[in-house]
C-alpha atoms as a PDB file:
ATOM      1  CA  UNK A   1       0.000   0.000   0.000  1.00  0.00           C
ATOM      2  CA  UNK A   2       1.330   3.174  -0.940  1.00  0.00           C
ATOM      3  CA  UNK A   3       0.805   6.261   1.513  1.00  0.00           C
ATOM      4  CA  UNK A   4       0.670   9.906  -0.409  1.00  0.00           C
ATOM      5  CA  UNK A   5       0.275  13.154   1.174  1.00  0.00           C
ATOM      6  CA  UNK A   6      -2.939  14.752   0.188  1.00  0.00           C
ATOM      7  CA  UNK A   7      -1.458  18.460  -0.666  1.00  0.00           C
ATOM      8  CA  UNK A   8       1.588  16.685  -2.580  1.00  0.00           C
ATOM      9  CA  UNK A   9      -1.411  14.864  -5.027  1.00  0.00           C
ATOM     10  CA  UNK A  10      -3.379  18.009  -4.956  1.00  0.00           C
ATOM     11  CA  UNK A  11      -0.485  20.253  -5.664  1.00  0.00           C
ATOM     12  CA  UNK A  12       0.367  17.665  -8.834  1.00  0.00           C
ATOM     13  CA  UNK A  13      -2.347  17.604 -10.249  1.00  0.00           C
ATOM     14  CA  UNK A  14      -3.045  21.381 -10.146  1.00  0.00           C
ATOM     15  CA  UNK A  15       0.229  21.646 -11.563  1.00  0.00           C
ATOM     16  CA  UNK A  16      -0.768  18.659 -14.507  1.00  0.00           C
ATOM     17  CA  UNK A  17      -3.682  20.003 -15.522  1.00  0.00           C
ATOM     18  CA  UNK A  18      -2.539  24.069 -16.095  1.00  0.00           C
ATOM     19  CA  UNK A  19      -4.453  25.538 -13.346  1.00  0.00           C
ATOM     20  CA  UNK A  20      -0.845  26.286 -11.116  1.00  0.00           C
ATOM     21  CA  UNK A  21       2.438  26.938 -12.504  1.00  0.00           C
ATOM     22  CA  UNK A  22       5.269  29.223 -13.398  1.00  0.00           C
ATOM     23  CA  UNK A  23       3.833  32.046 -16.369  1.00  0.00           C
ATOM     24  CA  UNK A  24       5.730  31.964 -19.420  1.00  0.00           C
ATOM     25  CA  UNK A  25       7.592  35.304 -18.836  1.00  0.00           C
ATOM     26  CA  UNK A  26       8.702  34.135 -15.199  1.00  0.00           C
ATOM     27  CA  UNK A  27      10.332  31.399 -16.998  1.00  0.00           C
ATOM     28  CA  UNK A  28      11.870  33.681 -19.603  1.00  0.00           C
ATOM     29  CA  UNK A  29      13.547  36.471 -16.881  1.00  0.00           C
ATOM     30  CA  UNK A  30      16.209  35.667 -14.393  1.00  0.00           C
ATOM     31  CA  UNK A  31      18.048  38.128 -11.603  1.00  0.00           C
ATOM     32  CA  UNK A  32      21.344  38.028 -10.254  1.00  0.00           C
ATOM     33  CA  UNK A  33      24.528  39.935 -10.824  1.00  0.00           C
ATOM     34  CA  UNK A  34      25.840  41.714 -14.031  1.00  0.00           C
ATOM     35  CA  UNK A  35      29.422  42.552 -14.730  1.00  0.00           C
ATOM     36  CA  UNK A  36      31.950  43.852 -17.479  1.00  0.00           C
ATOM     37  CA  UNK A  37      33.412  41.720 -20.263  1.00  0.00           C
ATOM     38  CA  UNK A  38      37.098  42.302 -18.993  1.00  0.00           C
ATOM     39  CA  UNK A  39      38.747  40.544 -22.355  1.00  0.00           C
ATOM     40  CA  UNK A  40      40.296  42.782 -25.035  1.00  0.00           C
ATOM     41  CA  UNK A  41      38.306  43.816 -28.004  1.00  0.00           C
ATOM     42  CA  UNK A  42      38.892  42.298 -31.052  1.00  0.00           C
ATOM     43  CA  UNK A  43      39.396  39.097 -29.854  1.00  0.00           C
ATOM     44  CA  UNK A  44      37.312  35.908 -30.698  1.00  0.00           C
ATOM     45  CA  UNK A  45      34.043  35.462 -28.671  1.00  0.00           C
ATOM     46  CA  UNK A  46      32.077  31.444 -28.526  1.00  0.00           C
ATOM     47  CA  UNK A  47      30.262  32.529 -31.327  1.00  0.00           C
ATOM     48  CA  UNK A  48      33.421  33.044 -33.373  1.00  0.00           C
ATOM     49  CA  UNK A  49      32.508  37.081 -33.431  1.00  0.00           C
ATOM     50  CA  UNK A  50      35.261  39.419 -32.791  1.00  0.00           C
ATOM     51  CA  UNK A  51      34.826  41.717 -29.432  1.00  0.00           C
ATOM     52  CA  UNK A  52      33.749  45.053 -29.880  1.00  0.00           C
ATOM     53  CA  UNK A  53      33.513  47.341 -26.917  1.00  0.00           C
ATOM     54  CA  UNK A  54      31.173  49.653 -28.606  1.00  0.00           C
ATOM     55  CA  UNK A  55      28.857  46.920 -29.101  1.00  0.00           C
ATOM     56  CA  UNK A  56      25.272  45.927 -27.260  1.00  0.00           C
ATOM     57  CA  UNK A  57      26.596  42.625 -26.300  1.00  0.00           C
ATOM     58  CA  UNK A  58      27.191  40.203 -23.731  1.00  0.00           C
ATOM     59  CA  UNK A  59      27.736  36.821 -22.558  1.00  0.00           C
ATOM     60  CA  UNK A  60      24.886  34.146 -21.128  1.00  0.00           C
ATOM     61  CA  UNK A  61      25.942  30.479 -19.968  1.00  0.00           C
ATOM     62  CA  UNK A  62      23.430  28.630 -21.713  1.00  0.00           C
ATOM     63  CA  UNK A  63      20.968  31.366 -24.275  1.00  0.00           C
ATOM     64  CA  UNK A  64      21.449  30.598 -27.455  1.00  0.00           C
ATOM     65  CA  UNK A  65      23.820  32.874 -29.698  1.00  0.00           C
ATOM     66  CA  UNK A  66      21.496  35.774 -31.310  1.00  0.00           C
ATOM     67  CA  UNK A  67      19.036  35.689 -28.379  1.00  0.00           C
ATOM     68  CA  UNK A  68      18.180  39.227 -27.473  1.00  0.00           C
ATOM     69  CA  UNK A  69      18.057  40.327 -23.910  1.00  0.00           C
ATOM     70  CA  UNK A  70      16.878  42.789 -22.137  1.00  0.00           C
ATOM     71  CA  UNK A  71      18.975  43.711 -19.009  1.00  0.00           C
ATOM     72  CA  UNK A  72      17.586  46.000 -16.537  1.00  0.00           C
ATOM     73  CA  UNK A  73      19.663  47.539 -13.767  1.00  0.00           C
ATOM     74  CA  UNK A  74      17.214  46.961 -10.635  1.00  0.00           C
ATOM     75  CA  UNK A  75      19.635  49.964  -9.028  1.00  0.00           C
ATOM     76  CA  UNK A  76      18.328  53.142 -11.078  1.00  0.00           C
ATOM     77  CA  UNK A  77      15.202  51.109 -13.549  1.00  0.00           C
ATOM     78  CA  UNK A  78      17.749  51.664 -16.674  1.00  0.00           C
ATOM     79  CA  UNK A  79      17.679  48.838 -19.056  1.00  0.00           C
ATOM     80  CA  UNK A  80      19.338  48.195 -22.767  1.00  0.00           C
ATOM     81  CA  UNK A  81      18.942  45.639 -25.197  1.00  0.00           C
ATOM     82  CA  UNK A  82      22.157  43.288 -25.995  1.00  0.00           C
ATOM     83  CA  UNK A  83      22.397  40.240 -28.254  1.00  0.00           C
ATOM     84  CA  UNK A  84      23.877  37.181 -27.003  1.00  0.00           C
ATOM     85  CA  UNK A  85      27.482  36.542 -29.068  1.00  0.00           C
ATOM     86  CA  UNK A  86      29.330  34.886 -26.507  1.00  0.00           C
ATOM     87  CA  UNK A  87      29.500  32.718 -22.866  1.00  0.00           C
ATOM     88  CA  UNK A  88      30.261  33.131 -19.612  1.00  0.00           C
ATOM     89  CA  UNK A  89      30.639  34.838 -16.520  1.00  0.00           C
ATOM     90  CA  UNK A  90      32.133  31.796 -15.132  1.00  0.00           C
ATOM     91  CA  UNK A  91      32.151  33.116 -11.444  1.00  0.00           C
ATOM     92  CA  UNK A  92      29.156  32.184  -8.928  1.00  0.00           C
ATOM     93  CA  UNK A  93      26.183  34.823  -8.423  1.00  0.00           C
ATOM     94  CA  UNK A  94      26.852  36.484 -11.843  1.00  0.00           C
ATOM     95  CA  UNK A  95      24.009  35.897 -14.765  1.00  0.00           C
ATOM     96  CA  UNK A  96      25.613  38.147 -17.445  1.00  0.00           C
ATOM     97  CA  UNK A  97      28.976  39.813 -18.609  1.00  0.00           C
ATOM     98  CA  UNK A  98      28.014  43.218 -20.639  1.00  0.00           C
ATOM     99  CA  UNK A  99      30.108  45.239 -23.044  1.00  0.00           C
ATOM    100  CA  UNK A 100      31.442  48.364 -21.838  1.00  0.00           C
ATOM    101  CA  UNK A 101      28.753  49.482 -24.177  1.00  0.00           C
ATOM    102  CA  UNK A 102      25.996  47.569 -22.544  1.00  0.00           C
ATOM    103  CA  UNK A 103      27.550  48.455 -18.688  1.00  0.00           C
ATOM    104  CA  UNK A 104      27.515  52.125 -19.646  1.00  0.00           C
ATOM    105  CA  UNK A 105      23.877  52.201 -20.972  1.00  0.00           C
ATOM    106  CA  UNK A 106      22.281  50.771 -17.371  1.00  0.00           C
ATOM    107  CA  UNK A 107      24.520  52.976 -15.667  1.00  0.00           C
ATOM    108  CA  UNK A 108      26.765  50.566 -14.343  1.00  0.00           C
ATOM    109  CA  UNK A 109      30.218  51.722 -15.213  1.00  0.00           C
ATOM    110  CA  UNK A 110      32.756  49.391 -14.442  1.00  0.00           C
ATOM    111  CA  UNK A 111      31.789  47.298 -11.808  1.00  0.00           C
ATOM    112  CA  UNK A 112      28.537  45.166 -10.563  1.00  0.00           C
ATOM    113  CA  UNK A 113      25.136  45.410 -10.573  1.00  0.00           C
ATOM    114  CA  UNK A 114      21.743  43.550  -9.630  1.00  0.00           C
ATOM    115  CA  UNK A 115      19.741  43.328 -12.591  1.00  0.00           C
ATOM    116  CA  UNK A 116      16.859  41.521 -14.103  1.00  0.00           C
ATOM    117  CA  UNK A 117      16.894  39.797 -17.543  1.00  0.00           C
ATOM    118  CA  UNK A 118      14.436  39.480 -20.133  1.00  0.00           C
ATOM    119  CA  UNK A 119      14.819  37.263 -23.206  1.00  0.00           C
ATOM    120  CA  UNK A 120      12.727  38.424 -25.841  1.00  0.00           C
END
């Protein structure tokens, strides 16, 4: 005989049949920390793109290449647009690595900052 908890079947089959369950734009943001791409421009990126400071882009551990984002600074509400050309951050905590281009738009500058993501 096998013993369930009641609120663990309810819960599953809330969750089963549609009527509980993450929306499709919670599963499409994410929060943590942002920082700056701190490799020289011109060099190669994943994507086999060169660098380019002056560019709206950044680096995601698992988006696809070409998947735009929208990264807002939770700080001051700022937020840009950047295209995905290349991975990383490798460190713990951190969901994206901006371009000095990217960093300067959310008023960033050169260091950290919370922000939100939204893949569009």
């Amino acid at each position: 005989m096998v013993k369930c908890n009641f609120l663990a079947v309810t819960f599953a089959t809330a969750l089963l049949s549609g009527t509980i369950g993450i929306t499709q734009s919670e599963a499409q943001t994410q929060s943590g920390i942002a920082s700056v791409y701190s490799t020289k421009h011109g060099t190669k990126t994943a994507s086999g793109k060169r660098l380019n400071d002056g560019a709206l882009t950044a680096a995601h551990r698992s988006l696809p290449f070409g998947t735009k984002v929208r990264v807002t600074n939770r700080r001051n509400g700022r937020s840009v647009v950047v295209t995905i050309t290349d991975r990383g951050p490798f460190i713990r905590g951190r969901v994206i690595d901006l371009t000095m281009a990217g960093a300067s738009a959310i008023g960033m500058g050169y260091g950290l900052a919370p922000v939100t993501l939204e893949r569009l």
